[in-house]
PDB file of N, CA and C in Angstrom:
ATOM      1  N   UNK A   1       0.851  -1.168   0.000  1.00  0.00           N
ATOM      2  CA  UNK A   1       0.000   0.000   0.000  1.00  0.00           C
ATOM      3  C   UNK A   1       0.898   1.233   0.000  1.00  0.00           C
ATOM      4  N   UNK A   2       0.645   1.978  -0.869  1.00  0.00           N
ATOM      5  CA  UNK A   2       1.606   3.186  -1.167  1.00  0.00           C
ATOM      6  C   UNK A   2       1.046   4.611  -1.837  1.00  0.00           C
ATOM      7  N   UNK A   3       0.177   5.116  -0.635  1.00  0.00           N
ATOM      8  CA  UNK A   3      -0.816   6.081  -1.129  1.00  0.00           C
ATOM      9  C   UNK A   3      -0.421   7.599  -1.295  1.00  0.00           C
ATOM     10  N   UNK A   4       0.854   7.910  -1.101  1.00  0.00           N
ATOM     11  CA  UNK A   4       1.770   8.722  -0.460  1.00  0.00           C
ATOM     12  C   UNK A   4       2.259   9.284  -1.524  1.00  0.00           C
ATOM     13  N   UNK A   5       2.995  10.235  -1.956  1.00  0.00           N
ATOM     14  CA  UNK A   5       3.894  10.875  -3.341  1.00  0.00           C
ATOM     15  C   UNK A   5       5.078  11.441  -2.349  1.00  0.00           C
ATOM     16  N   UNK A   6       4.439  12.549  -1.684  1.00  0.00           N
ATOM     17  CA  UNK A   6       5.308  13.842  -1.189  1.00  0.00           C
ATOM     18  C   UNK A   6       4.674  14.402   0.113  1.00  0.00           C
ATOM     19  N   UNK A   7       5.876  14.664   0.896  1.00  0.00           N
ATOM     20  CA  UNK A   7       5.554  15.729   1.924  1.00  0.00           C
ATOM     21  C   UNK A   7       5.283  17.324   1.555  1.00  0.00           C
ATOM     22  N   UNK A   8       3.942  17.764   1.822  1.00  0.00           N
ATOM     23  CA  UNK A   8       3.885  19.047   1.373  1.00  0.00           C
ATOM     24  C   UNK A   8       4.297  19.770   1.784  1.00  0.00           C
ATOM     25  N   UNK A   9       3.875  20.106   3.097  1.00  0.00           N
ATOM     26  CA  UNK A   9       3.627  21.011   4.323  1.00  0.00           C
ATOM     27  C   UNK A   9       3.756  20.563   5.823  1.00  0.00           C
ATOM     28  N   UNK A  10       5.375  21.111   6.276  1.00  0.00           N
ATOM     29  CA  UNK A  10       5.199  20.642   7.398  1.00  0.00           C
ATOM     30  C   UNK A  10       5.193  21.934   8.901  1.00  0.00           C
ATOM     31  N   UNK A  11       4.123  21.871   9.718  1.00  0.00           N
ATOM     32  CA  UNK A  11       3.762  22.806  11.029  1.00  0.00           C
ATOM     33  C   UNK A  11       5.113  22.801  11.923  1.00  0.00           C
ATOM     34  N   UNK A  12       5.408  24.435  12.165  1.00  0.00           N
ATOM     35  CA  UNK A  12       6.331  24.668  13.046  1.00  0.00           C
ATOM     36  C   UNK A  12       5.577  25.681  13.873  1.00  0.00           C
ATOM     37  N   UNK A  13       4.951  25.582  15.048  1.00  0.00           N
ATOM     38  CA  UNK A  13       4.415  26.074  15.861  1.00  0.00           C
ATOM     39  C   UNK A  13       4.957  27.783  16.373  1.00  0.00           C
ATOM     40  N   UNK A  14       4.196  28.407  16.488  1.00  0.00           N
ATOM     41  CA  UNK A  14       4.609  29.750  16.730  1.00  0.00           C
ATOM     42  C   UNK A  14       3.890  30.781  17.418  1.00  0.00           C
ATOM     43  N   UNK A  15       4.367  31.436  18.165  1.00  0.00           N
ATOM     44  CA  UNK A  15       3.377  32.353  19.215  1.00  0.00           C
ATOM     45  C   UNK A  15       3.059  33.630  18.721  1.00  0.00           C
ATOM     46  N   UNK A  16       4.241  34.110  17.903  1.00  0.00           N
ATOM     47  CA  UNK A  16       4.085  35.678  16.875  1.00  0.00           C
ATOM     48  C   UNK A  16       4.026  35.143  15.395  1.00  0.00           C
ATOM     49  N   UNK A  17       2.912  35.085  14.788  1.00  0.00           N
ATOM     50  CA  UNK A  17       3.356  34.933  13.140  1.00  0.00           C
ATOM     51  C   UNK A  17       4.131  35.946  12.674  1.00  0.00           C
ATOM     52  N   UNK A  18       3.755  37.263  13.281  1.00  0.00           N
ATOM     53  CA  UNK A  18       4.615  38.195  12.733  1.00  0.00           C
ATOM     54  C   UNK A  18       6.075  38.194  12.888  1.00  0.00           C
ATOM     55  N   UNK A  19       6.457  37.985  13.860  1.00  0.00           N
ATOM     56  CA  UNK A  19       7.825  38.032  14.088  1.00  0.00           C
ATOM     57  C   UNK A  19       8.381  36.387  13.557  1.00  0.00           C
ATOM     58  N   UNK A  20       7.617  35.187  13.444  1.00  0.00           N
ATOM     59  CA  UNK A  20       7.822  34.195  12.859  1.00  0.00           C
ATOM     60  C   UNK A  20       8.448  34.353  11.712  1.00  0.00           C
ATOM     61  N   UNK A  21       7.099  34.914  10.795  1.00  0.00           N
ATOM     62  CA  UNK A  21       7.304  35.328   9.115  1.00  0.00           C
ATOM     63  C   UNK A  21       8.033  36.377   9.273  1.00  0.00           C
ATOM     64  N   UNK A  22       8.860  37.362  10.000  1.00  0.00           N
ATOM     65  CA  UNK A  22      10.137  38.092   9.418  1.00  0.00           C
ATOM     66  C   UNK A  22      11.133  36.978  10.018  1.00  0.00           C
ATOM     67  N   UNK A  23      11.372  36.982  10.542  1.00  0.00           N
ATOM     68  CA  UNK A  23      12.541  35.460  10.600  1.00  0.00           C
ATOM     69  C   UNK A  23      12.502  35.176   9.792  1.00  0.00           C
ATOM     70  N   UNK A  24      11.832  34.376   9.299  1.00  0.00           N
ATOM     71  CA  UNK A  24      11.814  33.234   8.321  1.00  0.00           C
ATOM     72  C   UNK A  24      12.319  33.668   6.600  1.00  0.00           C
ATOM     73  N   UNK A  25      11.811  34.233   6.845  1.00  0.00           N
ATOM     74  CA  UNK A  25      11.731  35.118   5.287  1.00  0.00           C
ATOM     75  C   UNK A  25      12.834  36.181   5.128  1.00  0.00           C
ATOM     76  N   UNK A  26      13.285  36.973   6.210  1.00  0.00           N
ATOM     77  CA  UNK A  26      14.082  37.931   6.463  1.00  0.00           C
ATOM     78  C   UNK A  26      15.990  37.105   6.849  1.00  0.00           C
ATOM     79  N   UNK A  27      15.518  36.735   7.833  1.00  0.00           N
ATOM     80  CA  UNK A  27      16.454  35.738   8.511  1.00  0.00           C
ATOM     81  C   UNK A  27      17.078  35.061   7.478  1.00  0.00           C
ATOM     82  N   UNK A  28      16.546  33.665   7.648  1.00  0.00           N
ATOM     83  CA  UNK A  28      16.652  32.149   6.867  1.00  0.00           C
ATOM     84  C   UNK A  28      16.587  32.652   5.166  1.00  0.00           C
ATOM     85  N   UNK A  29      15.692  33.454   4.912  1.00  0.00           N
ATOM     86  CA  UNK A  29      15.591  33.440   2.728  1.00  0.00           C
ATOM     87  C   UNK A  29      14.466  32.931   2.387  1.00  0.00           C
ATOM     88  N   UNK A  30      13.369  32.388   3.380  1.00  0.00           N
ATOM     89  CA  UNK A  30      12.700  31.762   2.594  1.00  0.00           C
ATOM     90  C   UNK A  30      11.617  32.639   2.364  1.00  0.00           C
ATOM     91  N   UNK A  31      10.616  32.176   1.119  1.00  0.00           N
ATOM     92  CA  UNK A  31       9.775  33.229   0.577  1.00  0.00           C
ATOM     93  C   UNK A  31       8.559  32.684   0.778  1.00  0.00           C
ATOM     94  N   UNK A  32       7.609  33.626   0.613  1.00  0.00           N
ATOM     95  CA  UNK A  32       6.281  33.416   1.701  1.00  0.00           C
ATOM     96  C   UNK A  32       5.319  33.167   0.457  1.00  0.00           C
ATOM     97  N   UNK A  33       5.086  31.922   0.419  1.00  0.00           N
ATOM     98  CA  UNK A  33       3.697  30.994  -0.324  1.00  0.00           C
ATOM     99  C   UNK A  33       2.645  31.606  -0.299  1.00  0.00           C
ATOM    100  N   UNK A  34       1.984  31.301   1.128  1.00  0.00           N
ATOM    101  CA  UNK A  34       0.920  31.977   1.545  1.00  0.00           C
ATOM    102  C   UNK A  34       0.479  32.795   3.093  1.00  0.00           C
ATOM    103  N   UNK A  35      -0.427  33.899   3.176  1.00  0.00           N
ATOM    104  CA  UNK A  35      -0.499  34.317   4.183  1.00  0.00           C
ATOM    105  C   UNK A  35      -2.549  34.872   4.436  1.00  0.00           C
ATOM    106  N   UNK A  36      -2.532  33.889   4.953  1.00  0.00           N
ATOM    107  CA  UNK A  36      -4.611  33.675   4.620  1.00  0.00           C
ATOM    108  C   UNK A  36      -5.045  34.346   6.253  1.00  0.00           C
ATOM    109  N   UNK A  37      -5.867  34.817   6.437  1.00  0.00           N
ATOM    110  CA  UNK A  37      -6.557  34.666   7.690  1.00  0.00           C
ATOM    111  C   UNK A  37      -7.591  33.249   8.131  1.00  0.00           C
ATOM    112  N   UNK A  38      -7.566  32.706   8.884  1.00  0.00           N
ATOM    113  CA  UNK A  38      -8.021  31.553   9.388  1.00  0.00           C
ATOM    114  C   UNK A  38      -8.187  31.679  10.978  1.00  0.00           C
ATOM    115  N   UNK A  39      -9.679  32.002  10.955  1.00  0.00           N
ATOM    116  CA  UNK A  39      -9.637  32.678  11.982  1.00  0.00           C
ATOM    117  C   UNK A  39      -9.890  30.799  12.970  1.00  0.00           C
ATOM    118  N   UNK A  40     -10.233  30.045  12.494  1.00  0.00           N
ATOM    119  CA  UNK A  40     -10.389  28.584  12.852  1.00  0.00           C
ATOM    120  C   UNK A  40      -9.169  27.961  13.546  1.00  0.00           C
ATOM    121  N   UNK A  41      -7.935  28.708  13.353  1.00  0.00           N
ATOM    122  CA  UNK A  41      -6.927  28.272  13.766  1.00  0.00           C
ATOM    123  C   UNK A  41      -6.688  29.763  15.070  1.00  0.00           C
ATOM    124  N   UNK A  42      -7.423  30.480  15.003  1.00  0.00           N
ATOM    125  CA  UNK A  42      -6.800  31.972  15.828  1.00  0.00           C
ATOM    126  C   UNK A  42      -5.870  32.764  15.179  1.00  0.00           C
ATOM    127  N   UNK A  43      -5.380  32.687  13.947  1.00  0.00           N
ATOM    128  CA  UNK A  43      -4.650  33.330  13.191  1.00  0.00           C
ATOM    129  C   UNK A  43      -4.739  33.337  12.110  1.00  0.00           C
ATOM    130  N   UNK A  44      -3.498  33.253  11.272  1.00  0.00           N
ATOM    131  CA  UNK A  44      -3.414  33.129   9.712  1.00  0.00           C
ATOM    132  C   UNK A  44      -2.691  31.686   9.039  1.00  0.00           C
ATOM    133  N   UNK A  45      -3.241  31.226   8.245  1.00  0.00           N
ATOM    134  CA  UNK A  45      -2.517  30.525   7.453  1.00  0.00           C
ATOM    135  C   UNK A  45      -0.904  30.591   6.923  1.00  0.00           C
ATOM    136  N   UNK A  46      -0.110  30.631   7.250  1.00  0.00           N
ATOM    137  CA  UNK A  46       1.221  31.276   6.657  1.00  0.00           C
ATOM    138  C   UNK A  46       1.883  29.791   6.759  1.00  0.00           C
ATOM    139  N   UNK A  47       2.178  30.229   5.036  1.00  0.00           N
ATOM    140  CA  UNK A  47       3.289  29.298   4.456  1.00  0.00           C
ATOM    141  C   UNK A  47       4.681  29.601   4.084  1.00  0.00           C
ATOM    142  N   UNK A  48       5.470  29.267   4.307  1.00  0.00           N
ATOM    143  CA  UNK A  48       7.216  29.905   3.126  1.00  0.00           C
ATOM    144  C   UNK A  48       7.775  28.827   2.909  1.00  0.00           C
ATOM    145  N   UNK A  49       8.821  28.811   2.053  1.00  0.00           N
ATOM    146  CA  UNK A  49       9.317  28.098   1.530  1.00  0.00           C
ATOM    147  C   UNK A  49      10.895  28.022   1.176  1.00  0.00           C
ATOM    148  N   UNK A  50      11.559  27.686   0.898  1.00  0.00           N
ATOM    149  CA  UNK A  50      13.231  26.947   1.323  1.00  0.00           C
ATOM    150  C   UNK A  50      13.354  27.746  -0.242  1.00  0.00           C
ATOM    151  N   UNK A  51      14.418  28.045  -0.691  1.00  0.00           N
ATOM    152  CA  UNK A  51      15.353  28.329  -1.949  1.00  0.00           C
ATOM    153  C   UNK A  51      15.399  27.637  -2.591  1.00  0.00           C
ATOM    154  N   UNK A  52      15.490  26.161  -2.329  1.00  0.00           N
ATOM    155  CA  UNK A  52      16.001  24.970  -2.873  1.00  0.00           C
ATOM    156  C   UNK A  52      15.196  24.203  -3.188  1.00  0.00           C
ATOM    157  N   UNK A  53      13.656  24.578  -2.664  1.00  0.00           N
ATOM    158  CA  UNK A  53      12.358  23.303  -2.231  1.00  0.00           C
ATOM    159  C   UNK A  53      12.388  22.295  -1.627  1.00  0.00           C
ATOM    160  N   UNK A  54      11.643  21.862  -1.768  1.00  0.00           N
ATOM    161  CA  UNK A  54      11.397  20.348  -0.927  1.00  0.00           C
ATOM    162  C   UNK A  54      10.178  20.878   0.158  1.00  0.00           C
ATOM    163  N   UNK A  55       9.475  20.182   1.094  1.00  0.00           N
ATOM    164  CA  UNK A  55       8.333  20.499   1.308  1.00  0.00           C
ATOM    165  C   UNK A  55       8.125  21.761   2.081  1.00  0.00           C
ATOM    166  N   UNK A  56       7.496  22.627   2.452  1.00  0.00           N
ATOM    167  CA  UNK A  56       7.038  24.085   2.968  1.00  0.00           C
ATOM    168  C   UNK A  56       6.818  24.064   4.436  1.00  0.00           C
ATOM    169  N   UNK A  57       7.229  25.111   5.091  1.00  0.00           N
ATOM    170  CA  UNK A  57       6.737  25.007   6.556  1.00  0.00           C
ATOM    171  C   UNK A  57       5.418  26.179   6.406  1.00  0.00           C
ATOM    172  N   UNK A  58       4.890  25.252   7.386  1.00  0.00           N
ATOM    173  CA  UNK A  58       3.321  26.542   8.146  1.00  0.00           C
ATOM    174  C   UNK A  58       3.735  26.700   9.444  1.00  0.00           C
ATOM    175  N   UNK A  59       3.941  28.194   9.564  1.00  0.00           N
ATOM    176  CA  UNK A  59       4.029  28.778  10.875  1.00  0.00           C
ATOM    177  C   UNK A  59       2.325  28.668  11.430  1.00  0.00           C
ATOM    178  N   UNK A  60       2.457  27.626  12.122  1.00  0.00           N
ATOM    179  CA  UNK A  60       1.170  27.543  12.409  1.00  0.00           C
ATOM    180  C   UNK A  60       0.875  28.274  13.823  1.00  0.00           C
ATOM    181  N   UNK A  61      -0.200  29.272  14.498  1.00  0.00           N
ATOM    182  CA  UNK A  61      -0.042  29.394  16.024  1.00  0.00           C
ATOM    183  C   UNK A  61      -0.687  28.750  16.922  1.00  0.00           C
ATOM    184  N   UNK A  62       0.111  29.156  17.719  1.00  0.00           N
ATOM    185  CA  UNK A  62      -0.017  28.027  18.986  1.00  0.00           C
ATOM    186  C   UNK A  62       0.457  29.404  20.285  1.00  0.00           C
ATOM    187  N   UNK A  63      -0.296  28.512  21.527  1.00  0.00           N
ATOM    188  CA  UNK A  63      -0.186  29.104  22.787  1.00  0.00           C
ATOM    189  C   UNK A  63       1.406  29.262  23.364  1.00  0.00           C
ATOM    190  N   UNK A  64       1.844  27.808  23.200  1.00  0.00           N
ATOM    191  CA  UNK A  64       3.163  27.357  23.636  1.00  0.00           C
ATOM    192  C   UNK A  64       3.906  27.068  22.312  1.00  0.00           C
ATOM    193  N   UNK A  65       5.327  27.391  22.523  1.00  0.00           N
ATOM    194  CA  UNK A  65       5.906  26.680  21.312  1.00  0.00           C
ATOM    195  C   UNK A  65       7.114  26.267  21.862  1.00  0.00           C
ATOM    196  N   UNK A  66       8.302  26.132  21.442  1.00  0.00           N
ATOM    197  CA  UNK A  66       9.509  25.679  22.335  1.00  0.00           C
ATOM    198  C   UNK A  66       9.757  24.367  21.390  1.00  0.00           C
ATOM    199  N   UNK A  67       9.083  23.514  20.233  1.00  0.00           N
ATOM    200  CA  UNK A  67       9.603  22.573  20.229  1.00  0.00           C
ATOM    201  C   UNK A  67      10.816  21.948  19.437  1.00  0.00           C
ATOM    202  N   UNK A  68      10.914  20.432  19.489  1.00  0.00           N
ATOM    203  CA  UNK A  68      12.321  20.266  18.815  1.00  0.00           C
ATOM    204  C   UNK A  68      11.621  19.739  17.371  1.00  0.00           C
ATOM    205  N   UNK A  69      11.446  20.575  16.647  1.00  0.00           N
ATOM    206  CA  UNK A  69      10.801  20.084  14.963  1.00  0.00           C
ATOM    207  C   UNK A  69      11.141  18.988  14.737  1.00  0.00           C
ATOM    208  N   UNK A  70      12.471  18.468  14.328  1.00  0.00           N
ATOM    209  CA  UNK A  70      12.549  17.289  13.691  1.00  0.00           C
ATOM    210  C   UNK A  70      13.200  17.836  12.282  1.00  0.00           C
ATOM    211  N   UNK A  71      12.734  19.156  11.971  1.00  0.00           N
ATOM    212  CA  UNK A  71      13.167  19.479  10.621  1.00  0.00           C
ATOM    213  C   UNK A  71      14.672  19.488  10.399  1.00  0.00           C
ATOM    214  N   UNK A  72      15.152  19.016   9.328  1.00  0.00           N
ATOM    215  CA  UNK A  72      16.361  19.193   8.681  1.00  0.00           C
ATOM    216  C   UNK A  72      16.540  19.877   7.495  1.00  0.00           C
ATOM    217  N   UNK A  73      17.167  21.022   7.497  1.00  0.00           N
ATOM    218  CA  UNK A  73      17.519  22.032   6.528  1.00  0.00           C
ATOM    219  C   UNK A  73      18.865  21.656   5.868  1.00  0.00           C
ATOM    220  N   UNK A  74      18.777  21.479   4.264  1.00  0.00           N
ATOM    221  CA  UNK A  74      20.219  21.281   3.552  1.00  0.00           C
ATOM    222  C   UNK A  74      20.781  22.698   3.504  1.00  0.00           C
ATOM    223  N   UNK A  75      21.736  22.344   3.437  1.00  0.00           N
ATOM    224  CA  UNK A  75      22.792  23.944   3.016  1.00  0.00           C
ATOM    225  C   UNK A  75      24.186  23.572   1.888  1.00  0.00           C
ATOM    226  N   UNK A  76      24.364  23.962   1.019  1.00  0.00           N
ATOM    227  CA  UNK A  76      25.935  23.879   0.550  1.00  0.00           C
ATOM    228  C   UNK A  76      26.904  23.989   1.470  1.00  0.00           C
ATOM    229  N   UNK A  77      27.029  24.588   2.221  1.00  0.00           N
ATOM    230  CA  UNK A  77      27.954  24.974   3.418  1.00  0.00           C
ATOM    231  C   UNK A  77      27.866  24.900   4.796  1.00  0.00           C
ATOM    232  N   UNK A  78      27.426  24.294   5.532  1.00  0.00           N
ATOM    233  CA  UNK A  78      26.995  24.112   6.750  1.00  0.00           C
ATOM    234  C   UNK A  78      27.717  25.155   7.874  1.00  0.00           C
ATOM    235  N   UNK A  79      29.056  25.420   7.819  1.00  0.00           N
ATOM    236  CA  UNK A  79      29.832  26.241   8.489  1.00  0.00           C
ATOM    237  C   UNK A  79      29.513  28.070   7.740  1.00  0.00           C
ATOM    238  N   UNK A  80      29.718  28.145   6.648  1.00  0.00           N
ATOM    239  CA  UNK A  80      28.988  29.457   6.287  1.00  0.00           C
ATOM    240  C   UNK A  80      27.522  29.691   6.955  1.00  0.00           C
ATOM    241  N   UNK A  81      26.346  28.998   6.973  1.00  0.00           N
ATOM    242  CA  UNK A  81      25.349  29.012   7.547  1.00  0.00           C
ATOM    243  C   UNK A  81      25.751  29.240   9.155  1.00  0.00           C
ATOM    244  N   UNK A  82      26.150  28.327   9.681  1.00  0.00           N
ATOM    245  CA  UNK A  82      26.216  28.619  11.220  1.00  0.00           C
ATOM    246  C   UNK A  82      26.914  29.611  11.336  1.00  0.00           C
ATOM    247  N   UNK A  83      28.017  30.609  10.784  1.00  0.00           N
ATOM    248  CA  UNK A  83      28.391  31.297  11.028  1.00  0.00           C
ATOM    249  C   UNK A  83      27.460  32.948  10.928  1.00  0.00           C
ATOM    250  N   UNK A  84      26.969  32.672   9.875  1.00  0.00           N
ATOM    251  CA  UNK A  84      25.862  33.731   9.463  1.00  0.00           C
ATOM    252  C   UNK A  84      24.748  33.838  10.413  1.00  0.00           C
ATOM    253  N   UNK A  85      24.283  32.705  11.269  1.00  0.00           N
ATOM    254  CA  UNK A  85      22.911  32.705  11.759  1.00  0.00           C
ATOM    255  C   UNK A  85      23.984  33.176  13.166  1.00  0.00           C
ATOM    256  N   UNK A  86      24.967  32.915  13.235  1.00  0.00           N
ATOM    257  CA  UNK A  86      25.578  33.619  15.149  1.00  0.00           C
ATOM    258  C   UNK A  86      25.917  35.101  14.459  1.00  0.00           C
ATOM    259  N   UNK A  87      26.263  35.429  13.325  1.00  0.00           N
ATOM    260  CA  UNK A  87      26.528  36.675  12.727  1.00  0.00           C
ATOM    261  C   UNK A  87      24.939  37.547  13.241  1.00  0.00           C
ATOM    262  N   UNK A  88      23.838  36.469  12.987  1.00  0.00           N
ATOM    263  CA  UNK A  88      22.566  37.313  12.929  1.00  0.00           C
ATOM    264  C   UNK A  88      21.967  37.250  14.363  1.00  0.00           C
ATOM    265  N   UNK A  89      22.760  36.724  15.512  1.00  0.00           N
ATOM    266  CA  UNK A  89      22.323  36.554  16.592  1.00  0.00           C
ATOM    267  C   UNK A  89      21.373  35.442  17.318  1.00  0.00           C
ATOM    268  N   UNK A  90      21.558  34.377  16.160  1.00  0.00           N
ATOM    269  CA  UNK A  90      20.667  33.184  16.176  1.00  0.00           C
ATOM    270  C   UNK A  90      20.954  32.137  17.223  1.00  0.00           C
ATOM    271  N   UNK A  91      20.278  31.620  18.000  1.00  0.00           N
ATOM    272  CA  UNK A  91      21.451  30.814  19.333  1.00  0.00           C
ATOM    273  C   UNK A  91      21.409  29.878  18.013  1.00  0.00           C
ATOM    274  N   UNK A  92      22.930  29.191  18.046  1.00  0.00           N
ATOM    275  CA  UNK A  92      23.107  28.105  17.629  1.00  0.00           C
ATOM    276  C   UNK A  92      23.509  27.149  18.564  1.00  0.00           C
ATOM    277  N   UNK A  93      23.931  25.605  17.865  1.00  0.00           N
ATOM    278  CA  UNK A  93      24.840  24.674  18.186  1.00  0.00           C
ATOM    279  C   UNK A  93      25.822  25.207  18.006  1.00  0.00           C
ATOM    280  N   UNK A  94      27.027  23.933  18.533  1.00  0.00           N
ATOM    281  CA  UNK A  94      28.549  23.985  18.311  1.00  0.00           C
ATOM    282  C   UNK A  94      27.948  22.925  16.416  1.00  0.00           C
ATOM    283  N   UNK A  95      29.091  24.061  15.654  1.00  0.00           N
ATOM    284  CA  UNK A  95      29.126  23.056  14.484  1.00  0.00           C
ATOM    285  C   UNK A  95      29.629  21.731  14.117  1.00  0.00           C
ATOM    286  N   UNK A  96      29.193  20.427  14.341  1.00  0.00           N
ATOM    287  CA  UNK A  96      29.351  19.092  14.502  1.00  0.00           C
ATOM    288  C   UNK A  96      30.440  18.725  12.945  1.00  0.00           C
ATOM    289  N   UNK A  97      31.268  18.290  12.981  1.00  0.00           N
ATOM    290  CA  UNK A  97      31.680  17.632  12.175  1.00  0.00           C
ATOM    291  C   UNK A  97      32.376  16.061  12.238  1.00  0.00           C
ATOM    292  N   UNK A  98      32.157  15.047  11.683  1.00  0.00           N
ATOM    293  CA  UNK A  98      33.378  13.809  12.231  1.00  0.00           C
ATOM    294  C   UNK A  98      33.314  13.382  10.338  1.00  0.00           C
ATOM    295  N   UNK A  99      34.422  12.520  10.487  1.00  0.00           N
ATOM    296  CA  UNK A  99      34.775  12.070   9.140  1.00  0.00           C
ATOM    297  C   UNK A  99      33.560  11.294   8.719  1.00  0.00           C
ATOM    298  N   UNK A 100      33.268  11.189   7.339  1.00  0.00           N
ATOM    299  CA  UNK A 100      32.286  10.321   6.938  1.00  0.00           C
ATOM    300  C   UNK A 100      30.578  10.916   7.307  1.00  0.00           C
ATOM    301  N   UNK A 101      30.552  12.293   7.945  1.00  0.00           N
ATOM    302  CA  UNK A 101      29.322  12.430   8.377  1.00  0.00           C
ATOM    303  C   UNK A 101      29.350  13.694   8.011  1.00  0.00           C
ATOM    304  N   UNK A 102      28.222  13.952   7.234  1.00  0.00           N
ATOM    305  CA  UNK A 102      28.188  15.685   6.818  1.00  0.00           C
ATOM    306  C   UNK A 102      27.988  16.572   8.171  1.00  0.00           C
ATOM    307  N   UNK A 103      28.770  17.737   8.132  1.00  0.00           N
ATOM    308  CA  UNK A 103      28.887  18.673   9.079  1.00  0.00           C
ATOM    309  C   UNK A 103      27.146  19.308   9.416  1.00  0.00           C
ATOM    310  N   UNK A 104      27.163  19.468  10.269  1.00  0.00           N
ATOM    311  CA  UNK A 104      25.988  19.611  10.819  1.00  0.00           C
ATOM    312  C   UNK A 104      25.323  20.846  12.360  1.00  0.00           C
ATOM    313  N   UNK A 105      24.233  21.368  12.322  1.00  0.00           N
ATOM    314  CA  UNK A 105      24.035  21.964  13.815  1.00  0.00           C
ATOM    315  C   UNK A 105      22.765  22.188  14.021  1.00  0.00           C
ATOM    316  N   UNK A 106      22.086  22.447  14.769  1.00  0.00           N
ATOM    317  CA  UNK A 106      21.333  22.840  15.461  1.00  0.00           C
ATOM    318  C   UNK A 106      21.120  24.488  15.572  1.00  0.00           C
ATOM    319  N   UNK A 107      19.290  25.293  15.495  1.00  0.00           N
ATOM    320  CA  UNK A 107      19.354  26.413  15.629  1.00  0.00           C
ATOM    321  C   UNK A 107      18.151  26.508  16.405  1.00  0.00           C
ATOM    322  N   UNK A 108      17.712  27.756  17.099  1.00  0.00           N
ATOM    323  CA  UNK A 108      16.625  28.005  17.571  1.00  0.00           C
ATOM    324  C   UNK A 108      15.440  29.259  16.951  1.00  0.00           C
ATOM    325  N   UNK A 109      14.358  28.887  16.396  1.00  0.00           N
ATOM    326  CA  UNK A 109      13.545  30.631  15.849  1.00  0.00           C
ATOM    327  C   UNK A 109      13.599  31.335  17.112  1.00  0.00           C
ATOM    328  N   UNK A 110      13.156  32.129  16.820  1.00  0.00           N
ATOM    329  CA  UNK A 110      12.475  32.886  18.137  1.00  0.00           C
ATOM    330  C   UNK A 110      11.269  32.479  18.852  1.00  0.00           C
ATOM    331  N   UNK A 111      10.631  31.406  18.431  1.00  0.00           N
ATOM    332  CA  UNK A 111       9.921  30.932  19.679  1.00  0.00           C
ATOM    333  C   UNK A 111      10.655  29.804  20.558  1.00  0.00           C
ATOM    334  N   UNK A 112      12.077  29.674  20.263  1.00  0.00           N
ATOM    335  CA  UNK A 112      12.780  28.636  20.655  1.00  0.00           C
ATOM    336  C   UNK A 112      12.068  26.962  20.275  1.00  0.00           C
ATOM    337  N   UNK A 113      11.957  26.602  18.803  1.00  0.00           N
ATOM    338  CA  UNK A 113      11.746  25.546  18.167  1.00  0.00           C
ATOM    339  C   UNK A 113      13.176  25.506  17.624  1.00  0.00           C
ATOM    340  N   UNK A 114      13.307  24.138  18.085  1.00  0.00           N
ATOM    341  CA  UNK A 114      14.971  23.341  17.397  1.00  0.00           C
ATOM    342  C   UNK A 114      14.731  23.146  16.100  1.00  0.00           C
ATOM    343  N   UNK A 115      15.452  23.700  15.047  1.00  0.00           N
ATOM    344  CA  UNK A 115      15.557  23.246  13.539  1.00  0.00           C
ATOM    345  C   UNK A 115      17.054  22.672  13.222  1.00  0.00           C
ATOM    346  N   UNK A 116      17.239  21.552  12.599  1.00  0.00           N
ATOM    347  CA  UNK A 116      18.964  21.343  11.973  1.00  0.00           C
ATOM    348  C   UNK A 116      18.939  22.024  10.870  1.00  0.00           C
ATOM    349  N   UNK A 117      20.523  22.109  10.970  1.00  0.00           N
ATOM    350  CA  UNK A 117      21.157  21.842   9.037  1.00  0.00           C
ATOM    351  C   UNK A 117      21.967  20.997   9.086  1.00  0.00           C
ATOM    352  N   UNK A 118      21.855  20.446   8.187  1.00  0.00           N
ATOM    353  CA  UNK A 118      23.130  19.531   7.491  1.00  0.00           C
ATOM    354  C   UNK A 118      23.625  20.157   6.095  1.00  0.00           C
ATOM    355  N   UNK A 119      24.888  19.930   5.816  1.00  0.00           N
ATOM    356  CA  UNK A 119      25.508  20.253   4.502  1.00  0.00           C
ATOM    357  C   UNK A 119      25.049  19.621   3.962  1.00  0.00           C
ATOM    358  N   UNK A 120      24.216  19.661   2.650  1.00  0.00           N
ATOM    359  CA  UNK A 120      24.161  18.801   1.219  1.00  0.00           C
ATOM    360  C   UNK A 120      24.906  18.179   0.671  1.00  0.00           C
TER     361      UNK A 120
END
């Protein structure tokens, strides 16, 4: 059974869309899909999207946020990135590297949700 194609859209919980969607878009690069009112959710619909593609995050809101996504972000450069996001005041990780394993770290948005990168 294989009913599945693609991940579209995946929810990263958030307490300010506004300050979410300038992060995101401002911050990170990514460009904003969609931005709906939904008042069913207490906010707006807001989508953006990666440079590179692959599936879309929804800053979705929420009361609480804090969490550890799960998401993994590619980068060409993993060390240019971490350096840029502590350039931009972003808490990061220490940048992980060991032989045989693409360099890698850990970041926080501003609602403190854990996102990775890994080098591509």
């Amino acid at each position: 059974m294989n009913h599945f194609t693609s991940v579209h859209t995946v929810g990263v919980p958030v307490t300010d869309q506004d300050r979410a969607l300038e992060f995101y878009t401002k911050t990170l690069g990514f460009s904003l899909v969609s931005d709906t009112p939904l008042p069913q959710l207490g906010g707006r619909w807001i989508v953006v999207a990666a440079p590179g593609g692959g599936a879309n995050l929804a800053l979705t809101p929420a009361s609480e946020a804090g969490a550890d996504t799960g998401i993994r972000l590619g980068a060409a450069d993993a060390a240019a990135v971490h350096q840029y996001l502590n350039d931009e005041q972003v808490s990061t990780s220490e940048l992980l590297s060991w032989r045989g394993v693409p360099p890698m770290f850990t970041f926080q948005d501003p609602d403190a949700n854990t996102l990775y990168v890994a080098q591509d």
